[in-house]
Protein backbone atom coordinates (compact mmCIF):
# COMPACT_ATOMS: atom_id res chain seq x y z
CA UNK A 1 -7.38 -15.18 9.03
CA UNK A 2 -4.72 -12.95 9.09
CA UNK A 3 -5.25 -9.05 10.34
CA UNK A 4 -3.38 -5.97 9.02
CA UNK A 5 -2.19 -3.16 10.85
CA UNK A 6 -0.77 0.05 9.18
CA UNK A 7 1.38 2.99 10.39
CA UNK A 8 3.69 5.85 9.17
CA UNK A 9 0.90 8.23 8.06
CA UNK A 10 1.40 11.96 9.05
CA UNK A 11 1.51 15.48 7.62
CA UNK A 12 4.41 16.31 5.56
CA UNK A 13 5.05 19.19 3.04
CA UNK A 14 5.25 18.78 -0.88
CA UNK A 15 8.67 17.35 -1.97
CA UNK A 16 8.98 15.68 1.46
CA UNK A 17 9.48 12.02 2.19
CA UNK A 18 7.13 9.40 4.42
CA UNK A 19 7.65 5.31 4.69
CA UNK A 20 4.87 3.32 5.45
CA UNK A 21 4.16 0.09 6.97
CA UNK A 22 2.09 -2.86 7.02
CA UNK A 23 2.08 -5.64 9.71
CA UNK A 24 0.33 -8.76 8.90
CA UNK A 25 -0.30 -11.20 11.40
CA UNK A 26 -2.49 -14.47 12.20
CA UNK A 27 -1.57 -16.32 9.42
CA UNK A 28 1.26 -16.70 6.63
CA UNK A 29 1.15 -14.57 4.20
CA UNK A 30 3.97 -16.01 1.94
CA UNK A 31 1.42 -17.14 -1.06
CA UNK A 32 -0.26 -13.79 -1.04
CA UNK A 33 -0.23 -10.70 -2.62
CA UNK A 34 0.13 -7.16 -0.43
CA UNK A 35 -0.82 -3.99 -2.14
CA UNK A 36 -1.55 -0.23 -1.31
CA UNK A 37 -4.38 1.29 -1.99
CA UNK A 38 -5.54 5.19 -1.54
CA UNK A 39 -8.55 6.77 -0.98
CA UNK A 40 -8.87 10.60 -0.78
CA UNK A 41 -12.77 12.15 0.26
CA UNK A 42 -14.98 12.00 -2.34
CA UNK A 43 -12.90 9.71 -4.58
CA UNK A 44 -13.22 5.93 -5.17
CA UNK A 45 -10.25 4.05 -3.63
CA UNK A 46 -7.56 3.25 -6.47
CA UNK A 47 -4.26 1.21 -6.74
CA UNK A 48 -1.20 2.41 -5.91
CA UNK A 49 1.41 -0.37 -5.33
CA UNK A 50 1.30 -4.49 -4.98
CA UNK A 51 4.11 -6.97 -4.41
CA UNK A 52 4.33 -10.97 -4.44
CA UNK A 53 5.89 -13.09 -2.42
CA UNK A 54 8.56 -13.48 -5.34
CA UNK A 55 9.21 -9.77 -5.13
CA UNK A 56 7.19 -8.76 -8.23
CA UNK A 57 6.26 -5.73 -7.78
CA UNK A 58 3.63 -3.40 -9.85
CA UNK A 59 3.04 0.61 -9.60
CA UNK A 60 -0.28 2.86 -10.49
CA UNK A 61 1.00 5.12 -13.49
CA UNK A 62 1.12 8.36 -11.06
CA UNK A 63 3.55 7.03 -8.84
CA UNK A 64 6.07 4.97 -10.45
CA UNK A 65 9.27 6.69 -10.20
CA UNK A 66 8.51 8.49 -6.71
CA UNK A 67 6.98 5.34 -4.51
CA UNK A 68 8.83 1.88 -3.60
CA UNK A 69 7.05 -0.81 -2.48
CA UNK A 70 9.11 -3.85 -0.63
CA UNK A 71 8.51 -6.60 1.68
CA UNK A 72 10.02 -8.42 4.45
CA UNK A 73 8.55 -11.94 4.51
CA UNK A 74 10.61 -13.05 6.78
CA UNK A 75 8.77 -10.52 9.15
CA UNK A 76 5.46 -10.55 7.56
CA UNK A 77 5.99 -6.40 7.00
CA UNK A 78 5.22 -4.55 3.52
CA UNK A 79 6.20 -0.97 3.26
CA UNK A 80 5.44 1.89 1.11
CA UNK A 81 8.41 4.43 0.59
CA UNK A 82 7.08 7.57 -0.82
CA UNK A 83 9.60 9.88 -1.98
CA UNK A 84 8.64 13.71 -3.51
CA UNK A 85 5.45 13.64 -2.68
CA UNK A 86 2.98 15.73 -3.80
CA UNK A 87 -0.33 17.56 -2.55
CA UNK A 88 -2.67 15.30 -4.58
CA UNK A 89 -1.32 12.15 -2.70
CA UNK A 90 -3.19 13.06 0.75
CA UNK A 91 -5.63 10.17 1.40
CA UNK A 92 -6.20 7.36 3.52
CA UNK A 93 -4.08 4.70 2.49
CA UNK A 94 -4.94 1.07 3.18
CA UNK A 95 -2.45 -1.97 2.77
CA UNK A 96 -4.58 -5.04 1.81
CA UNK A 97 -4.11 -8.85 1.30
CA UNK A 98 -4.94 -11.16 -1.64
CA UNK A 99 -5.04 -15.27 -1.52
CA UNK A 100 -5.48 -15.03 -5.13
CA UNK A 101 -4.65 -12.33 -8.20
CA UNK A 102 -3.50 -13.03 -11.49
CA UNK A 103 -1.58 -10.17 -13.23
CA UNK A 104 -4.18 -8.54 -14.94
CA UNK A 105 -5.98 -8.22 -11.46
CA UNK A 106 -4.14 -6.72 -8.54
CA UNK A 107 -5.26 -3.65 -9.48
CA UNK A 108 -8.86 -4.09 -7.89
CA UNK A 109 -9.48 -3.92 -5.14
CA UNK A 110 -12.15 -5.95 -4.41
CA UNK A 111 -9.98 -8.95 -5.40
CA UNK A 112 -8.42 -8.00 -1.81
CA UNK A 113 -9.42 -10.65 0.87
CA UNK A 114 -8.17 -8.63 4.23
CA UNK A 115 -7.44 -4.66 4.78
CA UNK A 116 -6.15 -3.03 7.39
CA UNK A 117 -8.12 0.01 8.90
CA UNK A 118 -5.79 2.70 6.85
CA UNK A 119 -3.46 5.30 7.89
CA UNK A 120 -3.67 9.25 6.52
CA UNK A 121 -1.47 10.97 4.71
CA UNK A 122 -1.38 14.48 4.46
CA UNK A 123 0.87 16.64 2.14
CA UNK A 124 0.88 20.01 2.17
CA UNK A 125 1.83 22.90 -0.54
């Protein structure tokens, strides 16, 4: 089993910056993938980020250009650098963990086997 924790949610104003973080813990996670998902109220939870173990790394359409996504195996820690962030990215954001995704799949996310209990993020205009 392993168990994810998140942190670095807060409020922050539009254009601002905010780095999140996932610890996971309980088990290896060097053959999975991580990813980020969002969910604001009223609104399914979508993609936003995912990284392998190789370093591969894949971005929803509405943030590539402004988020990062990297990992620290070593420390079993994924983070989520959001950079010019914007009012309609305030949500809960989750990190999750898959055993198993091929390509075409780690944008859904109920391919995810573990998620943490989210963290919120808040942007204000």
């Amino acid at each position: 089993q392993v168990q994810l924790v998140e942190s670095g949610g807060g409020l922050v104003q539009a254009g601002g910056s905010l780095r999140l973080s996932c610890t996971a813990s309980g088990r290896a996670f060097s053959s999975y993938v991580m990813g980020w998902f969002r969910q604001a109220p009223g609104k399914e939870r979508e993609f936003v980020a995912a990284i392998r173990y190789s370093g591969r790394s894949y971005y929803a359409e509405s943030v590539k250009g402004r988020f990062t996504i990297s990992s620290d195996n070593a420390k079993n820690l994924v983070y989520l650098q959001m950079y010019s962030l914007k009012p309609e990215d305030t949500a809960v954001y989750y990190c999750a963990a898959a055993s198993w995704v091929d390509d075409g799949a780690v944008i859904t996310s109920h391919r995810y086997d573990n998620w943490g209990q989210g963290t919120q993020v808040t942007v204000s205009s």
